[in-house]
N, C-alpha and C. Protein backbone atom coordinates (compact mmCIF):
# COMPACT_ATOMS: atom_id res chain seq x y z
N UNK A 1 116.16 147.89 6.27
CA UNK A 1 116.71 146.81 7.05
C UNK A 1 116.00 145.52 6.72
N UNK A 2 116.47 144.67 6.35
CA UNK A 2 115.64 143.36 5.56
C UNK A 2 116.85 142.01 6.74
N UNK A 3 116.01 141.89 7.67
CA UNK A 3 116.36 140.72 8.59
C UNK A 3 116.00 139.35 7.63
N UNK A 4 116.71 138.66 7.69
CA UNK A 4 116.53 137.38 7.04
C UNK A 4 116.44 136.04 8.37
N UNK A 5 115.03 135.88 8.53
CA UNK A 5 115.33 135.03 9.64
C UNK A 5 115.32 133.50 9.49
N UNK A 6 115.45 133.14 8.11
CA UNK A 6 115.63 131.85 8.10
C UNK A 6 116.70 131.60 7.96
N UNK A 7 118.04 132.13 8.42
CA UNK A 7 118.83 131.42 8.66
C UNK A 7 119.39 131.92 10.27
N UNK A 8 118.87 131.75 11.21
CA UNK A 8 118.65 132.11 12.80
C UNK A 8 117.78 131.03 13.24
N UNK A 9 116.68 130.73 12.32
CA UNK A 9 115.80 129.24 12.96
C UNK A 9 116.46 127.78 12.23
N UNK A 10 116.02 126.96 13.33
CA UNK A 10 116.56 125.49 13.01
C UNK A 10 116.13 125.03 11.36
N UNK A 11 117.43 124.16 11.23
CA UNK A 11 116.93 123.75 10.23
C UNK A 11 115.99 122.29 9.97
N UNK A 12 114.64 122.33 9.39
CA UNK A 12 113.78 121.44 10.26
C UNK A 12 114.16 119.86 9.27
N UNK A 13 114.87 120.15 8.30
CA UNK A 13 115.33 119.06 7.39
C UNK A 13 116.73 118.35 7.69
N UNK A 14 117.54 118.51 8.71
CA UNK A 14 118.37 117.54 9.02
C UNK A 14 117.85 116.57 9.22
N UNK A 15 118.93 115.22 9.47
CA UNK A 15 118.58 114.19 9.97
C UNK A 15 118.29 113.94 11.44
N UNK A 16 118.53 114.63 12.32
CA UNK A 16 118.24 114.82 13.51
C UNK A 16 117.17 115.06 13.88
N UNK A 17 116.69 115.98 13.04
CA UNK A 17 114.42 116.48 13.18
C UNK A 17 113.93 115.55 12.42
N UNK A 18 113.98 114.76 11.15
CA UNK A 18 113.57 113.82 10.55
C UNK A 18 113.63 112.24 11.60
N UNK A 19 114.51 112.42 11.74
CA UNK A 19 114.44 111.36 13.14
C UNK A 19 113.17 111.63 14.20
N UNK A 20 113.50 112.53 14.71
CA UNK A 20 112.87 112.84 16.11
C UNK A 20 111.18 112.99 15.40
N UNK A 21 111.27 113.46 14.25
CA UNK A 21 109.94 113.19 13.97
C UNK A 21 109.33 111.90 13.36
N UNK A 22 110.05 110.94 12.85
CA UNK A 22 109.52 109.61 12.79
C UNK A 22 109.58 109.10 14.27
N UNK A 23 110.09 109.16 15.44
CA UNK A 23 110.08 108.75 16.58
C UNK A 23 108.40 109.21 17.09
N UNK A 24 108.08 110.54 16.81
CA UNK A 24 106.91 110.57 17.01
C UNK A 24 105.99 110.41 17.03
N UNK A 25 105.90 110.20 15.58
CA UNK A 25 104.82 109.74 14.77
C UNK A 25 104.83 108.12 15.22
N UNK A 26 106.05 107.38 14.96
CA UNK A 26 105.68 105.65 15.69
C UNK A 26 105.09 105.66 17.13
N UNK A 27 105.94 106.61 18.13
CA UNK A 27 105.24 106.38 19.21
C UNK A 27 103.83 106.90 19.75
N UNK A 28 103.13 107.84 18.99
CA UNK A 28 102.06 107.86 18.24
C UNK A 28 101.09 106.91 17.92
N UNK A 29 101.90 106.20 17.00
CA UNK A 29 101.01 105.10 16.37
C UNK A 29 100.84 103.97 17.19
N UNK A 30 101.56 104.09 18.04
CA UNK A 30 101.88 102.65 19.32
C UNK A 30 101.08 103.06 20.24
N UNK A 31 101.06 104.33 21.03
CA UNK A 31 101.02 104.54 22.43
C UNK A 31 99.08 104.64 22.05
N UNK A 32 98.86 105.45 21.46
CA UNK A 32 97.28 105.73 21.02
C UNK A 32 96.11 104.38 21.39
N UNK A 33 96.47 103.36 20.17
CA UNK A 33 96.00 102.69 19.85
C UNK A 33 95.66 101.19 21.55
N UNK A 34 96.87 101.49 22.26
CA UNK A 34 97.40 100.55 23.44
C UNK A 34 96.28 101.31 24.85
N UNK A 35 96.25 102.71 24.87
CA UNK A 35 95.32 103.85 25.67
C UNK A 35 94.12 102.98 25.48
N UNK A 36 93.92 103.48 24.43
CA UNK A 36 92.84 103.32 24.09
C UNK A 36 91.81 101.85 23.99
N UNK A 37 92.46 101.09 23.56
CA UNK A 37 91.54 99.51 23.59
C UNK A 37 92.09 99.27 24.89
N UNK A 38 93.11 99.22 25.74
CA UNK A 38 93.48 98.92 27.39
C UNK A 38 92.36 99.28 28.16
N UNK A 39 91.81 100.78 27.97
CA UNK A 39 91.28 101.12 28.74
C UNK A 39 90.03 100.50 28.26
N UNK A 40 89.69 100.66 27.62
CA UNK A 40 88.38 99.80 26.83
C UNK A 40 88.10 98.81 27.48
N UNK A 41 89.21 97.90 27.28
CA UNK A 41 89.00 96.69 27.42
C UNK A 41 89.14 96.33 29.14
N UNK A 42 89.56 97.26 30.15
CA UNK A 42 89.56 97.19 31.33
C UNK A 42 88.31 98.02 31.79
N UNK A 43 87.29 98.41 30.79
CA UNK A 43 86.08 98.95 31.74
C UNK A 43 85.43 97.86 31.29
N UNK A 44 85.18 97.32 30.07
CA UNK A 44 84.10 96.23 29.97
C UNK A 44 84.71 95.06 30.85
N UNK A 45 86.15 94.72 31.22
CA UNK A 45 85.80 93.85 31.96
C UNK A 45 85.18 93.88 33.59
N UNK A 46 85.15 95.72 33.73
CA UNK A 46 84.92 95.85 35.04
C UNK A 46 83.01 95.70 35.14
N UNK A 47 82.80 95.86 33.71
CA UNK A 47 81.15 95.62 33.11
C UNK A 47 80.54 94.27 33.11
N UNK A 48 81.31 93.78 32.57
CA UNK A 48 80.84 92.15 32.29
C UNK A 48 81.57 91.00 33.43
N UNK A 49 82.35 91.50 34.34
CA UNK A 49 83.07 90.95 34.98
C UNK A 49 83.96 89.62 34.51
N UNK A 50 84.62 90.10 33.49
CA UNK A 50 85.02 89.10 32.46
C UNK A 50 86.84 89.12 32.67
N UNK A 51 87.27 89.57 33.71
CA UNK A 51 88.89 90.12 33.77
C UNK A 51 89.29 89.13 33.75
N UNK A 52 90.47 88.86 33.15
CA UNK A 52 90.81 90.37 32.09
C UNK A 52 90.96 89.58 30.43
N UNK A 53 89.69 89.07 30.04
CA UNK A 53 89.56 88.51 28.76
C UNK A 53 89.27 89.95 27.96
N UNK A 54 88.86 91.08 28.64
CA UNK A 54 88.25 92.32 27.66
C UNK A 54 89.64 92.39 27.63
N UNK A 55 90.73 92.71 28.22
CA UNK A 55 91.45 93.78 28.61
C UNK A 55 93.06 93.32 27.26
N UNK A 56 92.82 91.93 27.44
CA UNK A 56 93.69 91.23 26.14
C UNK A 56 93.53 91.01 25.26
N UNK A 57 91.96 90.91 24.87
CA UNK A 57 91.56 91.27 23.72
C UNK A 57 91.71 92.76 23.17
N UNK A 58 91.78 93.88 23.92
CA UNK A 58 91.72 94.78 23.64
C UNK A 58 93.44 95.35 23.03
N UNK A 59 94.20 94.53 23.83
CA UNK A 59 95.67 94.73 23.78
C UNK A 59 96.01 94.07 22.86
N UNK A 60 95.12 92.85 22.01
CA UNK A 60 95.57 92.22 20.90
C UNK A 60 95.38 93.15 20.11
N UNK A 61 94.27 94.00 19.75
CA UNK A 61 93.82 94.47 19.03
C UNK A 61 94.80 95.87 18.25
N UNK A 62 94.96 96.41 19.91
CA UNK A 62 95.89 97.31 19.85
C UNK A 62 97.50 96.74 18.92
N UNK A 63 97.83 95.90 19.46
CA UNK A 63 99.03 96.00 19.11
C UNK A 63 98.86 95.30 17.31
N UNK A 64 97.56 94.68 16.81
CA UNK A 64 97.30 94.58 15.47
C UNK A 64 97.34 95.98 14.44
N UNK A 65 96.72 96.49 15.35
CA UNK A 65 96.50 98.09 14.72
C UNK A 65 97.67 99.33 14.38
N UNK A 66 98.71 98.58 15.58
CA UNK A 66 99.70 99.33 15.74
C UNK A 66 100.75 98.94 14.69
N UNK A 67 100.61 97.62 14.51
CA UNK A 67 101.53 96.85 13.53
C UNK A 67 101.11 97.45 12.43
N UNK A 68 100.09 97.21 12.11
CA UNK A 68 99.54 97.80 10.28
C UNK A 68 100.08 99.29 10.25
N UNK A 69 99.69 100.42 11.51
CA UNK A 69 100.27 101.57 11.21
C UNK A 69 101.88 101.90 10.89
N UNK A 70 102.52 100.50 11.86
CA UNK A 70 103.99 101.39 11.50
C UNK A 70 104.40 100.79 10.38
N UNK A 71 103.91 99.51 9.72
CA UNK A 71 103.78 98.78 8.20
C UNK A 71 103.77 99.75 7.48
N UNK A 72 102.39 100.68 7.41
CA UNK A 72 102.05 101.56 6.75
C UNK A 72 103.36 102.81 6.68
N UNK A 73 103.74 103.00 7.77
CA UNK A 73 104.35 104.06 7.92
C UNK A 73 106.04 103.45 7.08
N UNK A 74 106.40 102.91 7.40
CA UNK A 74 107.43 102.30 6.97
C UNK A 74 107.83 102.16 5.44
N UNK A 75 106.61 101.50 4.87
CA UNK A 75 106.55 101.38 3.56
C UNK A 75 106.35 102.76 2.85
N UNK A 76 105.73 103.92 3.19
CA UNK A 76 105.69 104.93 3.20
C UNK A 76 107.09 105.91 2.81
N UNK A 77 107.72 105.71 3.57
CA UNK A 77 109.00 105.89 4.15
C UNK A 77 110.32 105.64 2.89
N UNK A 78 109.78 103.87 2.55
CA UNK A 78 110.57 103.46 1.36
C UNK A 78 110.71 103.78 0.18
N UNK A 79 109.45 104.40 0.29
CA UNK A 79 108.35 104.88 -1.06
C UNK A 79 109.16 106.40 -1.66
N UNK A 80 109.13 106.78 -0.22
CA UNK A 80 110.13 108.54 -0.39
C UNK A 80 111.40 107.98 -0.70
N UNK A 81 112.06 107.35 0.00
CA UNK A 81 113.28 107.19 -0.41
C UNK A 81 114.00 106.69 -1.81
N UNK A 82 113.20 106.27 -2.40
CA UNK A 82 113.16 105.05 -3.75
C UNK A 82 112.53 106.67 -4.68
N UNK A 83 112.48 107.53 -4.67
CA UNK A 83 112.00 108.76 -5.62
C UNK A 83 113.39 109.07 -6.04
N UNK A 84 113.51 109.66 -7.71
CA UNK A 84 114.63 109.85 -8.46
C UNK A 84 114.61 110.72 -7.85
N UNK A 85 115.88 111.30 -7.54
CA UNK A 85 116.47 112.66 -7.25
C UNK A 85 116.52 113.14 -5.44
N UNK A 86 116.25 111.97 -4.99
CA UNK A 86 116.21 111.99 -3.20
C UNK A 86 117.48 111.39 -2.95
């Protein structure tokens, strides 16, 4: 008895999972970076009593970081698509 189960599981190469997985990966690259220096930047101002100069600096930062990643990701992206035979 030789079950063949790859064709019973999804197929992970439509455009539908290729989607949902660049959705991830950007909101990923967005949501991380925004956590992270926000909160940062809202304890040092609760440190230095500086509110909320930490907290926008931190959100500049974030959303600099976030830009270069989905740059990165994007160009990435073009890079696959622009290959002979894709």
């Amino acid at each position: 008895m030789d079950h063949n189960t790859s064709s019973s599981s999804p197929k992970t190469n439509t455009p539908f999972f290729i989607a949902l997985q660049l959705a991830w990966e950007l909101g990923y690259l967005i949501a991380i970076p925004a956590v992270i220096f926000g909160f940062a930047g809202a304890y040092l101002d609760k440190v230095w009593r500086t509110s909320p100069l930490c907290l926008l600096v931190g959100l500049v930062l974030a959303l600099a970081i976030s830009t270069l990643g989905v740059w990165r990701t994007i160009q990435r992206l073009n890079k696959e698509d622009q290959k002979p035979g894709s």
